[in-house]
Protein backbone atom coordinates (compact mmCIF):
# COMPACT_ATOMS: atom_id res chain seq x y z
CA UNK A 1 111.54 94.63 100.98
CA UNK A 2 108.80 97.33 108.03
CA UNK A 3 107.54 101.63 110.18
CA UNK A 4 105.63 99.46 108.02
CA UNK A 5 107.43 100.53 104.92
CA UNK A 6 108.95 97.85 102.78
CA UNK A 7 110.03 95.91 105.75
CA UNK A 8 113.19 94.95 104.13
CA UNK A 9 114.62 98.42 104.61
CA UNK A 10 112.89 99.84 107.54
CA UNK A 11 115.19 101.70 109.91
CA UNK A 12 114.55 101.04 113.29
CA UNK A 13 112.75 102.90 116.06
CA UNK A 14 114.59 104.86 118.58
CA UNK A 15 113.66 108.09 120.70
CA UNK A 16 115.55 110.25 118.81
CA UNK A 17 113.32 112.85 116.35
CA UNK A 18 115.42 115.59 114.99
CA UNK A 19 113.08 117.83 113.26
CA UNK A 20 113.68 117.35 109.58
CA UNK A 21 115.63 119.73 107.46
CA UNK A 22 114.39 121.47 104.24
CA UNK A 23 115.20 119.15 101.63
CA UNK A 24 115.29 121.02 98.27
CA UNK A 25 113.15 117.74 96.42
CA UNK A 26 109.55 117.81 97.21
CA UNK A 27 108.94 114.87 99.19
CA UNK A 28 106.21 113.38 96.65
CA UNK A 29 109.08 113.04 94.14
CA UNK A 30 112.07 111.22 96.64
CA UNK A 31 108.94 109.07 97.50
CA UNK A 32 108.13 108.03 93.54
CA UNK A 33 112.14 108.09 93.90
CA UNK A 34 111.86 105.21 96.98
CA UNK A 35 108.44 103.56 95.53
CA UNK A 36 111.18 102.92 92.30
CA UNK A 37 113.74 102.13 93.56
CA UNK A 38 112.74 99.21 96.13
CA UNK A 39 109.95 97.70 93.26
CA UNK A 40 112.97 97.04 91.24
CA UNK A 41 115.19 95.70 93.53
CA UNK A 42 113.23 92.21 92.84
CA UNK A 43 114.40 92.64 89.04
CA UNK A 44 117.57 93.43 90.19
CA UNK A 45 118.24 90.01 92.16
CA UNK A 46 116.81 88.38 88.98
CA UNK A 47 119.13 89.67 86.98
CA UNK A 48 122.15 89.08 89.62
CA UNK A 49 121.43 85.53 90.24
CA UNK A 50 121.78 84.67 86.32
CA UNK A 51 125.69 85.17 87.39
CA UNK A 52 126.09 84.49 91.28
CA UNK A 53 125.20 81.99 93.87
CA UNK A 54 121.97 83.62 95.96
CA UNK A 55 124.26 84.05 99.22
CA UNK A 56 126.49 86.09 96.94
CA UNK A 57 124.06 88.40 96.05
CA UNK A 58 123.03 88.75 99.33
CA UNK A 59 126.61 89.45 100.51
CA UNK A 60 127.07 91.69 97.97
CA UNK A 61 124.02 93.54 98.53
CA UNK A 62 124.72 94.19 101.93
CA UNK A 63 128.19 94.95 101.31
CA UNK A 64 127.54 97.98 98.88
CA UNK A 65 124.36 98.87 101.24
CA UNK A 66 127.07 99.55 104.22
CA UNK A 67 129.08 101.26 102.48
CA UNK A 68 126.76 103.56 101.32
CA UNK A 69 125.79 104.03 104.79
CA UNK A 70 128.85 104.50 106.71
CA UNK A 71 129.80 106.97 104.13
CA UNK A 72 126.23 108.54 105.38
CA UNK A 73 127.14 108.36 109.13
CA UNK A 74 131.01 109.62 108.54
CA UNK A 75 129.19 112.73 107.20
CA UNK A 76 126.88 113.34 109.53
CA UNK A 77 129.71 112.05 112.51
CA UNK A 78 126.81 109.50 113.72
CA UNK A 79 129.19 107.09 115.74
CA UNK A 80 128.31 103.36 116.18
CA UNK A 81 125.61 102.47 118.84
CA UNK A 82 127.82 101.51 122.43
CA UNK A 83 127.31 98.21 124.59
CA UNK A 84 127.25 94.87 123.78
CA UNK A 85 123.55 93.96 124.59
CA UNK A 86 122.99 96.45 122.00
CA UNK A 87 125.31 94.48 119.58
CA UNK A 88 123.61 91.63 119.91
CA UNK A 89 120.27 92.17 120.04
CA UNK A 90 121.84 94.14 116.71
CA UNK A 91 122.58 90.83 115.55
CA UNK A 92 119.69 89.16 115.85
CA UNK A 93 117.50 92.01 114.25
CA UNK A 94 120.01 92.26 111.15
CA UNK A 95 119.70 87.94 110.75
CA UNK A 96 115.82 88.69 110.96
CA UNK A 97 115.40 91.57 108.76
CA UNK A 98 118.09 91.72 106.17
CA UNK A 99 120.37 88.29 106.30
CA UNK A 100 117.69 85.68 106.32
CA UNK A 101 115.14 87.26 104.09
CA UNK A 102 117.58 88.54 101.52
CA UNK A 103 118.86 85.10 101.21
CA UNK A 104 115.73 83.54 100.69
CA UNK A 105 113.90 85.92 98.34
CA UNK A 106 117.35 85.84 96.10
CA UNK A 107 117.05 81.49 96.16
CA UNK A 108 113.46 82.07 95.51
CA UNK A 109 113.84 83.90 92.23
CA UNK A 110 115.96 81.50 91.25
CA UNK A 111 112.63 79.40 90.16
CA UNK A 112 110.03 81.79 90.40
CA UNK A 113 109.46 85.40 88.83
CA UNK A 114 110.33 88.74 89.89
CA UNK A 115 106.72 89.53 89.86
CA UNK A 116 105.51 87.19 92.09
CA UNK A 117 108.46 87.57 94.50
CA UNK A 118 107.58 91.31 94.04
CA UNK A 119 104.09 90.47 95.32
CA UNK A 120 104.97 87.86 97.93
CA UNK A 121 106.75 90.80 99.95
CA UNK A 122 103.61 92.76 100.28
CA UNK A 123 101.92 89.97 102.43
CA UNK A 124 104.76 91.24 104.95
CA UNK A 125 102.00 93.19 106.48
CA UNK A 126 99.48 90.44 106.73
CA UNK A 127 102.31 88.58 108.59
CA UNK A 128 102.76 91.45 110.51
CA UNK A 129 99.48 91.76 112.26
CA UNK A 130 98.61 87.96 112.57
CA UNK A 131 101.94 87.72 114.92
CA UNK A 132 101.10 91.09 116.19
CA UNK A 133 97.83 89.98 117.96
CA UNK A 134 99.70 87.22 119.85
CA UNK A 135 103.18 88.82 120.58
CA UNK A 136 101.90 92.47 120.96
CA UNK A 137 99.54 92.90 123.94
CA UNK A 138 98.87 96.76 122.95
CA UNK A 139 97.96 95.85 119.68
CA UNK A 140 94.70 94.98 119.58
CA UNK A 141 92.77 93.49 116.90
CA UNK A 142 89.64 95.29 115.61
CA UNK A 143 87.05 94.03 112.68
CA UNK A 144 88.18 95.81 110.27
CA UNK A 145 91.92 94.67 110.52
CA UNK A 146 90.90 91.22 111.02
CA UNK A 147 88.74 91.24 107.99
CA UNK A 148 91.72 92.90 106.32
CA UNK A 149 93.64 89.77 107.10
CA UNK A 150 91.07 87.59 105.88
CA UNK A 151 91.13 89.62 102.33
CA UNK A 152 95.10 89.50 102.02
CA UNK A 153 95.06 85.86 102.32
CA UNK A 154 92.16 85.45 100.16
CA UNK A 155 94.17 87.50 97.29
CA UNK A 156 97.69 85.47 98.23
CA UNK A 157 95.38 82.40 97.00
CA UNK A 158 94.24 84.31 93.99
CA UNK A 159 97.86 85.41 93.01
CA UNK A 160 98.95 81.57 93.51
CA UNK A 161 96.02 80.00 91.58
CA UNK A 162 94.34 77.96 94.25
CA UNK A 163 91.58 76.79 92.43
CA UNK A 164 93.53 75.34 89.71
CA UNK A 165 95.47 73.12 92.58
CA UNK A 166 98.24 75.67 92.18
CA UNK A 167 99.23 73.67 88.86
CA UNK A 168 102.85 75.52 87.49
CA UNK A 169 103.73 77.02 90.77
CA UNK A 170 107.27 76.39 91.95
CA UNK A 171 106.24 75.46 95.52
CA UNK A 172 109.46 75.57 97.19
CA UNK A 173 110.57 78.90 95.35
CA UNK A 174 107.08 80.66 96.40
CA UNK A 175 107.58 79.33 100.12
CA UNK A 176 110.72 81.08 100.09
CA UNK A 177 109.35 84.02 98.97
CA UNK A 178 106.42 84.08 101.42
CA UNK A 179 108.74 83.10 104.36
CA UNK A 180 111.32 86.24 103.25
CA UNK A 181 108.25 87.81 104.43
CA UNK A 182 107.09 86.61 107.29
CA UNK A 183 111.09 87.15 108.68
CA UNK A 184 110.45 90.96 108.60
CA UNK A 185 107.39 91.45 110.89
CA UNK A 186 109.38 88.64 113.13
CA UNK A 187 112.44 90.72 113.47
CA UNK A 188 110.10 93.69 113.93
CA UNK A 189 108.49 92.63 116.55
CA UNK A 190 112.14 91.64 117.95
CA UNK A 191 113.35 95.14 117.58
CA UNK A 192 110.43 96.85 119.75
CA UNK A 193 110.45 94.29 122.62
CA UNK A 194 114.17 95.03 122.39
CA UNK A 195 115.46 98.07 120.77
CA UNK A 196 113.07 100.77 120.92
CA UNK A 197 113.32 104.07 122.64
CA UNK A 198 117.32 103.51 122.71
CA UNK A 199 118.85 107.26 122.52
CA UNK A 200 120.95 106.40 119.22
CA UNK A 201 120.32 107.79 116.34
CA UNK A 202 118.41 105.72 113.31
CA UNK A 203 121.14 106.35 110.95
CA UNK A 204 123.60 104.56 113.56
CA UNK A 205 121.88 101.69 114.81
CA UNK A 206 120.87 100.55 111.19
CA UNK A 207 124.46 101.09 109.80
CA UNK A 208 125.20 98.91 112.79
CA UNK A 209 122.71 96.78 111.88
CA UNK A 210 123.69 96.04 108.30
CA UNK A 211 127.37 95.65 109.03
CA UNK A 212 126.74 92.67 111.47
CA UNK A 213 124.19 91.20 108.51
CA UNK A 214 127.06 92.20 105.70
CA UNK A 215 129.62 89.98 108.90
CA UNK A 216 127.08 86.82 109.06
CA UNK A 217 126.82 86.41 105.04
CA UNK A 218 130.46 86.79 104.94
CA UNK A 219 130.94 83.73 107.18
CA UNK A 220 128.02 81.85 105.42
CA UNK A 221 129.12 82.80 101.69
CA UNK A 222 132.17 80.58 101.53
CA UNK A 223 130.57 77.37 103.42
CA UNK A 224 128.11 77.28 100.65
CA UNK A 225 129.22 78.76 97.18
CA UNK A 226 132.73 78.69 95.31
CA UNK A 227 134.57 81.70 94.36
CA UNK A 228 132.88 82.89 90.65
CA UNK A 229 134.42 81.85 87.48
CA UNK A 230 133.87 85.28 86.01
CA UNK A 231 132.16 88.83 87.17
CA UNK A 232 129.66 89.36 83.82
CA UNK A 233 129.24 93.68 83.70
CA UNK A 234 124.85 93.24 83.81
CA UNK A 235 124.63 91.07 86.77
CA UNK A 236 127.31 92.68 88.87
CA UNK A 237 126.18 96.52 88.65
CA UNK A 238 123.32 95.01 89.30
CA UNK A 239 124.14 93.62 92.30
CA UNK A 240 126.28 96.76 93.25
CA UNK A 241 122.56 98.83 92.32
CA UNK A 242 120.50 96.17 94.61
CA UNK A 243 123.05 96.71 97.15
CA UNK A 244 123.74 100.71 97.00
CA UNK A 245 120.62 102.20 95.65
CA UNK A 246 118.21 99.75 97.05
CA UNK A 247 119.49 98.99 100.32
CA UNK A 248 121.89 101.99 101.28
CA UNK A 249 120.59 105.05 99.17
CA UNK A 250 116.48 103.70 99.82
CA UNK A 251 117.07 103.68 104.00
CA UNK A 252 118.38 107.36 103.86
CA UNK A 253 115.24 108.67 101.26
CA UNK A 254 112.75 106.74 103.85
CA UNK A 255 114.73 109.08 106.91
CA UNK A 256 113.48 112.07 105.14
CA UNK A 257 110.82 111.52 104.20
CA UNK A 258 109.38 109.56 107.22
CA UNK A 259 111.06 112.79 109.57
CA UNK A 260 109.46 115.03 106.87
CA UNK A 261 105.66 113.61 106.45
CA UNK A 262 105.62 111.00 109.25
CA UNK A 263 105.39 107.48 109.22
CA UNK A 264 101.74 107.07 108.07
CA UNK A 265 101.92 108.75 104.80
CA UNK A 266 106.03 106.90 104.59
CA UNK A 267 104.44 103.80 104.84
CA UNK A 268 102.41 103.87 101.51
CA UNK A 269 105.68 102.86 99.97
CA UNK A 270 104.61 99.86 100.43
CA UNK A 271 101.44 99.36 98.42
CA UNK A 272 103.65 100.51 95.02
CA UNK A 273 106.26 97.98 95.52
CA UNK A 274 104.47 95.26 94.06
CA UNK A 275 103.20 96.87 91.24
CA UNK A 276 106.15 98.33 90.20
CA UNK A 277 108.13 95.17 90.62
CA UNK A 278 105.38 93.54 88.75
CA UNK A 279 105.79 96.07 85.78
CA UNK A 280 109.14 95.94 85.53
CA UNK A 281 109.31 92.19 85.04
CA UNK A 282 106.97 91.86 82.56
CA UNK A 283 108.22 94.86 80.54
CA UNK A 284 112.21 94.48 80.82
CA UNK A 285 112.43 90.45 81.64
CA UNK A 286 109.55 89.10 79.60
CA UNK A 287 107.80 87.86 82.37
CA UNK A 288 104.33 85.98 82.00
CA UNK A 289 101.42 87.56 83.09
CA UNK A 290 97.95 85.95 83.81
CA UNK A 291 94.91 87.88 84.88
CA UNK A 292 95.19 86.80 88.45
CA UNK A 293 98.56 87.37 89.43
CA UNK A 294 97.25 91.78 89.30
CA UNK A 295 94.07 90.95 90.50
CA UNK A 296 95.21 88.75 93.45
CA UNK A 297 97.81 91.41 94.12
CA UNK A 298 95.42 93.95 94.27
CA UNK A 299 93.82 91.94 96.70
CA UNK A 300 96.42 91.89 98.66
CA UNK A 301 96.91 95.27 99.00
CA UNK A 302 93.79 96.13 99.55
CA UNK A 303 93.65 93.62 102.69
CA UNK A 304 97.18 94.77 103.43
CA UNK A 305 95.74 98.27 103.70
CA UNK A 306 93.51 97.29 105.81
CA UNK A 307 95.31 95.49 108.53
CA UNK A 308 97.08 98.67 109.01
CA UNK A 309 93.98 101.01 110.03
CA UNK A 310 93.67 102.14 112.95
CA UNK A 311 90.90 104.00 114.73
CA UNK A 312 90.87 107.57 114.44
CA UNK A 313 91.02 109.20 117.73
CA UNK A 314 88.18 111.84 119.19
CA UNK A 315 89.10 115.07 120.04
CA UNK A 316 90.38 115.70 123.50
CA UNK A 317 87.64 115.59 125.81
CA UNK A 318 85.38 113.19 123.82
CA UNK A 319 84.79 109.68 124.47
């Protein structure tokens, strides 16, 4: 679905840290909770584009996400981030990370499977550091995340079946998929030149941040679909689940436990996306499964993993 969580959902980075309040869930089980919830949110758009046009899936999956979180920031009286260079560069981060990949990994599925959709999101990190090293000055690259690169990529051809010439693969659907993902670590890198270290709170600015993605589908919806002929009762609670567990009710469990246990250990989520996804469209939508689509998404992971080291730090005083 960015932090380098599943990107999709990431809230975004601001100076504010309020220490984190006892929660009474251990934070192991509201991160199974998370790791659930966001690996079947690619069975969920599956199942809501058997009855709606992709951009009204998206729309309504953006809809039910802001709702869910302005309910969230009426509680907790977080008001909406102030200034209009704020708003836009708003804009441009919710087109990046929730509009324009949304859109594409719902058109995607319409050809390929929620598995490999599933696993075409976890190259998000690969993505991530390739543009990093070229956009990023203070990122530099070391061996071991380069070779980590160079692993991902192998396992994206294994999970796509390179030596067979990629015979059976929807190449337009898959392209979709894989360019869903390269729009998160784009509007990431957006969002830091741009938007951190703002004094707003995380809640606000990604409320904000949804509401102006929930605005652009709304103007893009009509241009491009026609009204449904009917609402079927599978498809749209699973829309209304895509929109307000996986996209409202996921951002607020990542809060607390990203406040809670730090971004490091938060960002994990990430490696159980794809497997989940993976197992829950084989088991519940009949899926195929060949042996490389696990092993090249272990792969993946594995390189994924590795892009994301970094080198630990001696103690103070130490070289």
């Amino acid at each position: 679905m960015s932090t380098a969580t599943a990107p999709s959902h990431r809230p975004l980075p601001t100076a504010t840290t309020a220490p984190a309040p006892r929660r009474a869930l251990d934070w192991r089980v509201r991160f199974a909770l998370l790791s659930l919830v966001w690996g079947f949110s690619f069975l969920l758009i599956k199942v809501g584009t058997h009855a709606f046009a992709p951009f009204q899936v998206t729309f309504g999956r953006l809809l039910f996400g802001t709702a869910v979180l302005a309910v969230a920031m009426a509680v907790r009286r977080a008001g909406p981030p102030r200034g209009a260079r704020t708003w836009g560069h708003l804009a441009v981060a919710a087109f990046f990370l929730n509009a324009l990949p949304f859109s594409l990994f719902a058109y995607a599925e319409l050809t390929i499977p929620s598995t490999l959709a599933g696993i075409c999101n976890a190259t998000s990190p690969l993505w991530g550091m390739a543009l990093s090293l070229v956009a990023l000055s203070e990122d530099r690259p070391t061996r071991r995340r380069v070779a980590g690169l160079g692993i991902g990529f192998l396992g994206v051809l294994t999970v796509l079946g390179a030596w067979q010439g990629f015979s059976g693969l929807d190449v337009t659907g898959t392209a979709m998929a894989l360019l869903a993902s390269l729009s998160y670590p784009v509007g990431w890198i957006y969002v830091r030149r741009t938007l951190a270290g703002r004094g707003e709170s995380h809640l606000s600015l990604t409320g904000a941040q949804l509401f102006l993605a929930t605005l652009q589908l709304a103007v893009v919806t009509p241009l491009f679909t026609t009204w449904p002929a009917s609402f079927p009762v599978v498809p749209l609670l699973a829309v209304v689940a895509l929109g307000a567990l996986g996209t409202g009710f996921a951002v607020l469990l990542q809060y607390g436990i990203v406040a809670e246990v730090g971004p490091t250990t938060g960002q994990m989520v990430t490696y159980f996306i794809p497997v989940i996804a993976t197992a829950a469209g084989v088991t519940l939508l009949d899926e195929a499964l060949t042996w490389n689509t696990p092993v090249g998404a272990l792969i993946v992971l594995a390189g994924a993993a590795l892009t994301q080291s970094r080198p630990r730090r001696s103690p103070a005083g130490q070289p």
